[in-house]
C-alpha atoms as a PDB file:
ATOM      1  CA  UNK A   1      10.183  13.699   1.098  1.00  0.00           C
ATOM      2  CA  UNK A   2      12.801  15.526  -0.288  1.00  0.00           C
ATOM      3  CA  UNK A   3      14.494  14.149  -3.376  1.00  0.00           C
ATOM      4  CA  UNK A   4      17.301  15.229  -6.119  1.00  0.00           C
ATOM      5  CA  UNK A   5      15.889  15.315  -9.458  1.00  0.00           C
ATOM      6  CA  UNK A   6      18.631  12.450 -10.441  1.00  0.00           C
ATOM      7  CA  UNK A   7      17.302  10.208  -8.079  1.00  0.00           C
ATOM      8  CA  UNK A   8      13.400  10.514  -8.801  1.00  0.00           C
ATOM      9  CA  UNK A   9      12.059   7.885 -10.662  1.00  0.00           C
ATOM     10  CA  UNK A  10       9.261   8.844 -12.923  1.00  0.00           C
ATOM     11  CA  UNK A  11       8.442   5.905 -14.928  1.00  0.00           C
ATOM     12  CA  UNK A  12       4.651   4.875 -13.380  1.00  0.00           C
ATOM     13  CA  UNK A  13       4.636   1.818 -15.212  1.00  0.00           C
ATOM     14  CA  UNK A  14       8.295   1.151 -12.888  1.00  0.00           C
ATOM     15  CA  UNK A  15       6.770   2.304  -9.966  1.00  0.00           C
ATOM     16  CA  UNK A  16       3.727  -0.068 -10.096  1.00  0.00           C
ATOM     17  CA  UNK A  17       6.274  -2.987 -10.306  1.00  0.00           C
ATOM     18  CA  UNK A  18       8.225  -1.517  -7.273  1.00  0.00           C
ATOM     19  CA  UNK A  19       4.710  -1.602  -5.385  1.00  0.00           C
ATOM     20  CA  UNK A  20       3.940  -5.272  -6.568  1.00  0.00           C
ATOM     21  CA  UNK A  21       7.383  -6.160  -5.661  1.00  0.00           C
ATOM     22  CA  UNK A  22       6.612  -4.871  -1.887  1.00  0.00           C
ATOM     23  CA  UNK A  23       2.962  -5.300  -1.287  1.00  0.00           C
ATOM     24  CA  UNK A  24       3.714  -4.430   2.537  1.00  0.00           C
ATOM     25  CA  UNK A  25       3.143  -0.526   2.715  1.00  0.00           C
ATOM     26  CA  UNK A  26       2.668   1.373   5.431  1.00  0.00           C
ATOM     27  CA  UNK A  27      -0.388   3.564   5.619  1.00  0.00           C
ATOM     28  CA  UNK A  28      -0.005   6.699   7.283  1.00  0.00           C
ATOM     29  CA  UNK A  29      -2.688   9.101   8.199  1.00  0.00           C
ATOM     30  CA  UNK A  30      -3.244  12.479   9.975  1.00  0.00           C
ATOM     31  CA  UNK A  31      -6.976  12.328  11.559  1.00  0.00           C
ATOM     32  CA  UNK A  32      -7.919  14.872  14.118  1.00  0.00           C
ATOM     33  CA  UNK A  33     -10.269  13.197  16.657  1.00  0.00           C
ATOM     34  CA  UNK A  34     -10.931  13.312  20.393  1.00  0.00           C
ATOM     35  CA  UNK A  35     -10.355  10.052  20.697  1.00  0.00           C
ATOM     36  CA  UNK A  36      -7.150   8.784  18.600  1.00  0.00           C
ATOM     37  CA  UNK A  37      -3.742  10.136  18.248  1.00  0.00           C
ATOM     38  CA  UNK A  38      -3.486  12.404  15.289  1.00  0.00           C
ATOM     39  CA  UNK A  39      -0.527  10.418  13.403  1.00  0.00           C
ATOM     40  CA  UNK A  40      -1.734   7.007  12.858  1.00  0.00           C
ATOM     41  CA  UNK A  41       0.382   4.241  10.571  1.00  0.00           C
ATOM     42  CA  UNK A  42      -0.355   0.607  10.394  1.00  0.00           C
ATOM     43  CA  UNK A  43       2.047  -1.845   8.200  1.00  0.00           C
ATOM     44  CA  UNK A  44      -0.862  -3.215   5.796  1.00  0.00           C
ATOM     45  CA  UNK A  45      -0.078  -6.143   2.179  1.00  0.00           C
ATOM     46  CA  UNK A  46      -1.531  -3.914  -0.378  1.00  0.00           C
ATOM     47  CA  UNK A  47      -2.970  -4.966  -3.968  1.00  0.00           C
ATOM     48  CA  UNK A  48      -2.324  -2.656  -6.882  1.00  0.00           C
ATOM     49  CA  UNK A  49      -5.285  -2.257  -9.866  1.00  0.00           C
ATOM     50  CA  UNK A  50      -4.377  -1.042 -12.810  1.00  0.00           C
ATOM     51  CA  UNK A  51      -6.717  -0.388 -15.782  1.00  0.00           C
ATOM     52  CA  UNK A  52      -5.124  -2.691 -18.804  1.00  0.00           C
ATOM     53  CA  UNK A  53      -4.311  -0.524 -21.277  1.00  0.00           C
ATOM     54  CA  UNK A  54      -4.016  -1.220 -25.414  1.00  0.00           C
ATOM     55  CA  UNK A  55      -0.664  -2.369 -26.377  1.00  0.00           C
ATOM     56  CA  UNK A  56      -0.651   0.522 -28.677  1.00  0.00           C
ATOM     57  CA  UNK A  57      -0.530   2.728 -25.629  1.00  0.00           C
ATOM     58  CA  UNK A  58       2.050   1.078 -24.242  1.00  0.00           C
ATOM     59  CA  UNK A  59       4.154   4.654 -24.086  1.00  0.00           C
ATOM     60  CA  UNK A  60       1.204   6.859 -22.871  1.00  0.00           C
ATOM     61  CA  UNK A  61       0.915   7.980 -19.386  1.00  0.00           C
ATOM     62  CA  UNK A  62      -0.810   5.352 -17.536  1.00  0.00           C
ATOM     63  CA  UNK A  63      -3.430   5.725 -14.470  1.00  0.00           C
ATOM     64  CA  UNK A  64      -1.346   5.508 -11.366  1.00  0.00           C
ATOM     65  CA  UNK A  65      -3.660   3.191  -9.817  1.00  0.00           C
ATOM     66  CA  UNK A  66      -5.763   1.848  -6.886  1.00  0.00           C
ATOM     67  CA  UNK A  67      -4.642   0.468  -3.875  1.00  0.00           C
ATOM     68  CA  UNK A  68      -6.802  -2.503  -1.772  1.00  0.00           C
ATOM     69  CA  UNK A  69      -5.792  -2.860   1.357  1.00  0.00           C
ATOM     70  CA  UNK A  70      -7.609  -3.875   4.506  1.00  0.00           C
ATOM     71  CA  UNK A  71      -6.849  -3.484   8.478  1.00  0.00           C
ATOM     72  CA  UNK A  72      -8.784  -4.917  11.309  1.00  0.00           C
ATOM     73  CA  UNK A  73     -11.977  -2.833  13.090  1.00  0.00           C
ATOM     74  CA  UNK A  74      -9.978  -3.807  16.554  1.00  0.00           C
ATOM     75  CA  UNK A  75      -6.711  -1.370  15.090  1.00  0.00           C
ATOM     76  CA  UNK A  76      -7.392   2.186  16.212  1.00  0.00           C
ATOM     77  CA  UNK A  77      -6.304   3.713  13.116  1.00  0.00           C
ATOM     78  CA  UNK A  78      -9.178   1.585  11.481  1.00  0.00           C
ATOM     79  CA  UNK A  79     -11.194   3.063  14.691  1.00  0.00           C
ATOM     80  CA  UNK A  80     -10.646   6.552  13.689  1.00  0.00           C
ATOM     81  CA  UNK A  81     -11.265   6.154   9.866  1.00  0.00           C
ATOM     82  CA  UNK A  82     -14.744   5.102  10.451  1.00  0.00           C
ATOM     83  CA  UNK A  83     -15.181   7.779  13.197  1.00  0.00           C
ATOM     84  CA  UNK A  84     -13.612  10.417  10.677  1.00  0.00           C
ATOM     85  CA  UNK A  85     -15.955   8.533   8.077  1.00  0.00           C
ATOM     86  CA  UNK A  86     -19.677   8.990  10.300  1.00  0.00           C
ATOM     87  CA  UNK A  87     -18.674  12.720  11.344  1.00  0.00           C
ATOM     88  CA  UNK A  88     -18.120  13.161   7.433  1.00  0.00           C
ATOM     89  CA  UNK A  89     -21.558  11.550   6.291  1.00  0.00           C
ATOM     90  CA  UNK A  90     -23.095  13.892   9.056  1.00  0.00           C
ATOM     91  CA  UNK A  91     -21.848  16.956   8.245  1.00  0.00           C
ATOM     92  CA  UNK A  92     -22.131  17.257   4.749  1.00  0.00           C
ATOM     93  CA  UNK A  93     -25.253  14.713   4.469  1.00  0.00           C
ATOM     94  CA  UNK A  94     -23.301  12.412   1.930  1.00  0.00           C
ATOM     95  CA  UNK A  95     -23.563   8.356   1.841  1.00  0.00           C
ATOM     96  CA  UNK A  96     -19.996   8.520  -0.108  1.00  0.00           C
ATOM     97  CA  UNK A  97     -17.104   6.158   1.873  1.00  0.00           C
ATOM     98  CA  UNK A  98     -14.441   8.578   0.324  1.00  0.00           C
ATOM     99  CA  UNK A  99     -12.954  10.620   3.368  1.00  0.00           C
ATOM    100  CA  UNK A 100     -11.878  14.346   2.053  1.00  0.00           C
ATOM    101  CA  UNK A 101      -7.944  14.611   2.827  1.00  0.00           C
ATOM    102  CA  UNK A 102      -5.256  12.463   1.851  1.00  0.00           C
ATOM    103  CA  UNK A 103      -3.271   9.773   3.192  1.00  0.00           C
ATOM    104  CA  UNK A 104      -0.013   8.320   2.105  1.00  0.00           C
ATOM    105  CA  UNK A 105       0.980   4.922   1.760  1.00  0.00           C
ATOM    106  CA  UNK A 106       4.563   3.965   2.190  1.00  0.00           C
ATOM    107  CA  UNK A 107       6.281   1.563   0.042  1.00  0.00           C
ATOM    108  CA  UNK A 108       9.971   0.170   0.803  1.00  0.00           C
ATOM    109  CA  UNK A 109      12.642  -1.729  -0.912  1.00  0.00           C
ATOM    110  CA  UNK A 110      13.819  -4.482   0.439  1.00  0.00           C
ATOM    111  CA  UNK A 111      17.696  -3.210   0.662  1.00  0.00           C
ATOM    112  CA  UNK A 112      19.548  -0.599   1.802  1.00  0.00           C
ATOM    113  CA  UNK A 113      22.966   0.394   3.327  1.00  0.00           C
ATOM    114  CA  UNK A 114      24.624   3.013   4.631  1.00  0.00           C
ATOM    115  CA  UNK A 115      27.492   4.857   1.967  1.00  0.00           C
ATOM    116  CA  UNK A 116      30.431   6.074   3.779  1.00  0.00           C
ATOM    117  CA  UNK A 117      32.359   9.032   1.550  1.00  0.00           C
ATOM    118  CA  UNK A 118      35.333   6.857   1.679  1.00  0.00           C
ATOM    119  CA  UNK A 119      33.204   5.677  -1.486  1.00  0.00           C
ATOM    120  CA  UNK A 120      33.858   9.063  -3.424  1.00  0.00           C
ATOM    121  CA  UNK A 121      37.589   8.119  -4.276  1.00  0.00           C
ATOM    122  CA  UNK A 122      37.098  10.475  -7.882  1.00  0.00           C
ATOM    123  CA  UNK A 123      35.030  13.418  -6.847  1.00  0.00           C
ATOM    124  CA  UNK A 124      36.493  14.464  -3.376  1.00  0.00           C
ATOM    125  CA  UNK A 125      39.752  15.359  -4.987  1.00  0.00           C
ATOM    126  CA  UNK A 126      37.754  17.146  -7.898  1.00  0.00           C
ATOM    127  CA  UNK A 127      35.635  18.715  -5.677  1.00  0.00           C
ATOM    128  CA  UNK A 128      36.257  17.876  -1.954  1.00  0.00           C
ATOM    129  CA  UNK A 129      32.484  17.453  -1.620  1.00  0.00           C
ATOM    130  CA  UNK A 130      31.437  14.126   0.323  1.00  0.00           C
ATOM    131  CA  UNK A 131      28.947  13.208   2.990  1.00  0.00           C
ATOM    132  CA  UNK A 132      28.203  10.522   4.101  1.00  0.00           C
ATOM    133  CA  UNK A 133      24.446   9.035   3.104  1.00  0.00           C
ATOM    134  CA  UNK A 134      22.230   6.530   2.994  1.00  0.00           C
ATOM    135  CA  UNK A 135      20.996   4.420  -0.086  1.00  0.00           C
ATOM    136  CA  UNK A 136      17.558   2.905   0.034  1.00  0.00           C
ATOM    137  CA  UNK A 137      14.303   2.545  -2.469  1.00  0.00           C
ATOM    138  CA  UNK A 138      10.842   3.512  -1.772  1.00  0.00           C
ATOM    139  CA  UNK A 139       7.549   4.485  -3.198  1.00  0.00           C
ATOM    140  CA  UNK A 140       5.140   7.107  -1.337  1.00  0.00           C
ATOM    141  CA  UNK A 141       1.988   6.773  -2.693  1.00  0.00           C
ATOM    142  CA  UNK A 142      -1.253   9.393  -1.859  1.00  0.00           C
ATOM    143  CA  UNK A 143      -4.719   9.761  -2.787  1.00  0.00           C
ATOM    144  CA  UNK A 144      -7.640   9.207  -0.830  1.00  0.00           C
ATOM    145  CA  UNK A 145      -9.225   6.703   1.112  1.00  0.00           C
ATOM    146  CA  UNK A 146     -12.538   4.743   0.550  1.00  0.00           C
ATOM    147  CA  UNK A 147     -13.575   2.972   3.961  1.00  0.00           C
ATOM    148  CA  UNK A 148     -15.857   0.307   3.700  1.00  0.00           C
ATOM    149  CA  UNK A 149     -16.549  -0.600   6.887  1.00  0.00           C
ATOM    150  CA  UNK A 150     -20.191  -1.487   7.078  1.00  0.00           C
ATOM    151  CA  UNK A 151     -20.552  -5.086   7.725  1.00  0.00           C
ATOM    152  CA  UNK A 152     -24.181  -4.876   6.660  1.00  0.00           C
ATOM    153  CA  UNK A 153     -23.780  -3.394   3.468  1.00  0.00           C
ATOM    154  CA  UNK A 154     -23.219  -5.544   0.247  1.00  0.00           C
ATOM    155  CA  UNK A 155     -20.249  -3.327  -1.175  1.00  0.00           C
ATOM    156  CA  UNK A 156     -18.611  -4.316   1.828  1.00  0.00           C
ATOM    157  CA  UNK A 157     -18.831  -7.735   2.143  1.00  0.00           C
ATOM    158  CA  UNK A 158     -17.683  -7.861  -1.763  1.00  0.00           C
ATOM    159  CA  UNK A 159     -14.734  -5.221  -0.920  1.00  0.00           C
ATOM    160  CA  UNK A 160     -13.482  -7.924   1.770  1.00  0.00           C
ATOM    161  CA  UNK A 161     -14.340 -10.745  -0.452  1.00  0.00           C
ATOM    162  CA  UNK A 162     -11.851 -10.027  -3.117  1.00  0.00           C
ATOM    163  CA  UNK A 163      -9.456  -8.455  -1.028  1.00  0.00           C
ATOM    164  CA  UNK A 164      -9.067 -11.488   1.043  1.00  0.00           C
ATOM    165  CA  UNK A 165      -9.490 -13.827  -2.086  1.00  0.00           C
ATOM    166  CA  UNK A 166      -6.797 -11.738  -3.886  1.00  0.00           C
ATOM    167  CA  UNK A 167      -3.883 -11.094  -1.265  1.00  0.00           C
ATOM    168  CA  UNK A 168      -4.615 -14.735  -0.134  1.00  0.00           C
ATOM    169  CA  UNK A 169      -3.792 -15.350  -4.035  1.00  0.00           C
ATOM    170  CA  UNK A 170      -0.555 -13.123  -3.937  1.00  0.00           C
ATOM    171  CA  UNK A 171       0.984 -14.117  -0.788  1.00  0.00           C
ATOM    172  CA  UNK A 172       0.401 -17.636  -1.357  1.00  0.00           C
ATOM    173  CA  UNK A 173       1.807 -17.741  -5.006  1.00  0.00           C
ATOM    174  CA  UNK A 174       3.966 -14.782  -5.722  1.00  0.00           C
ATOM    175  CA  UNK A 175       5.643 -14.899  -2.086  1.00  0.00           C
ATOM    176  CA  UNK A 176       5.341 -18.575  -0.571  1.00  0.00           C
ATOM    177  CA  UNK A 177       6.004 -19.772  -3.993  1.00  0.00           C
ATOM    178  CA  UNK A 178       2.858 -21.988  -3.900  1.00  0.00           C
ATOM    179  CA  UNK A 179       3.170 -23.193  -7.319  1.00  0.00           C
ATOM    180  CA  UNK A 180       4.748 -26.741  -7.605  1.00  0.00           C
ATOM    181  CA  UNK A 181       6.769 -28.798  -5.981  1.00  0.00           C
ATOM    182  CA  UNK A 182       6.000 -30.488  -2.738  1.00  0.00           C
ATOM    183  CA  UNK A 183       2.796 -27.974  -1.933  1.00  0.00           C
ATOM    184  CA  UNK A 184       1.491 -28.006  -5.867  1.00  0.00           C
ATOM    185  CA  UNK A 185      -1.402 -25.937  -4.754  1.00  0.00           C
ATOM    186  CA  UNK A 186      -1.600 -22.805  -2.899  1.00  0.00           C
ATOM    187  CA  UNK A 187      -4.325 -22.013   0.316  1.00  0.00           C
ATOM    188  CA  UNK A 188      -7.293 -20.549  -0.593  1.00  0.00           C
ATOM    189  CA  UNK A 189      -9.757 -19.146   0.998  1.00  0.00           C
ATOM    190  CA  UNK A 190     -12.429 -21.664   0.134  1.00  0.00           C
ATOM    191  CA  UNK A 191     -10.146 -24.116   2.261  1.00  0.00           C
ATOM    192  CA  UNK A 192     -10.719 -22.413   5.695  1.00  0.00           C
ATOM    193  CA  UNK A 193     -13.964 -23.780   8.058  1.00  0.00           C
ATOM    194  CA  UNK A 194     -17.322 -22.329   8.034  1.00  0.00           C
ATOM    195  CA  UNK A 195     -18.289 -20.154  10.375  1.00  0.00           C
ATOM    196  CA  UNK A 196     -18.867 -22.028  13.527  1.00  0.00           C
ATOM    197  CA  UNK A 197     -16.895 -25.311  12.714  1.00  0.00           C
ATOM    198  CA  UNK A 198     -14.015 -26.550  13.901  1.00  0.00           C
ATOM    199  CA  UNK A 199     -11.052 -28.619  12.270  1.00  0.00           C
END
């Protein structure tokens, strides 16, 4: 993305609130395969972890971060992560989950509006420079991406686990507002049926 110096915002500590602000990213990924389309992006809630640093560090430059986010096996993009994932493994004879190129995860602000130059009353007489724009805040977030997506293996059932524990948490509290009132107590996940039942 292109961006003016002026408007970049630096600040990680600022940018992790952004994220937590607006959980809903979008991941985007470019995955060659026979199969799925190249240019994949799926609108997925995302949870940030960040180490907890010493107050006295407070001013040092903190870890950007790990995002947890999870996407159904039925969503093709999911499909062609775990195909990307087993050709991976087989060529290069590694049990990692951590697929080689990046991805980038797309974070919006909740506003934004168009800015006609009728808005530039002081600097088009100075200058006569104006154009019309467009004034929005986002995040773009890459790395690389972990895939758990064995159902038999332990580290995935405790990667879904927590992730559905956690944004269950979030969504419930920080977004529904789950925390007095006429619904004192938010959903969790211990409240949905077994397997098998029926309510």
């Amino acid at each position: 993305m292109y961006l003016r110096a002026v408007h970049a915002e630096l600040h990680i500590p600022l940018l992790q609130q952004f994220i937590r602000d607006n959980p809903l990213g979008i991941l985007t990924t470019a995955i060659k395969s026979p199969n799925y389309p190249l240019l994949q992006s799926s609108h997925i809630p995302f949870i940030l972890d960040t180490p907890d640093l010493p107050t006295d560090n407070a001013d040092s430059n903190p870890s950007p971060g790990t995002l947890r986010g999870h996407i159904a096996k039925q969503n093709p993009q999911a499909k062609a992560l775990m195909e990307a994932l087993a050709l991976h493994q087989a060529q290069t004879g590694s049990t990692s989950l951590e697929l080689p190129d990046e991805v980038l995860i797309l974070f919006n602000g909740p506003h934004h509006h168009y800015v006609t130059p009728k808005f530039y009353k002081e600097t088009k007489p100075a200058t006569g420079k104006v154009v019309p724009t467009w004034n929005y805040s986002a995040v773009q977030a890459y790395g690389k991406i972990t895939v758990y997506c064995d159902s038999k293996a332990e580290a995935t059932g405790a990667f879904l686990a927590r992730q559905v524990s956690e944004l269950s948490r979030l969504a419930e509290t920080a977004i529904m507002g789950h925390t007095g009132g006429e619904r004192p107590v938010p959903w969790e996940v211990s409240d949905a049926p077994e397997t098998g039942s029926l309510r």
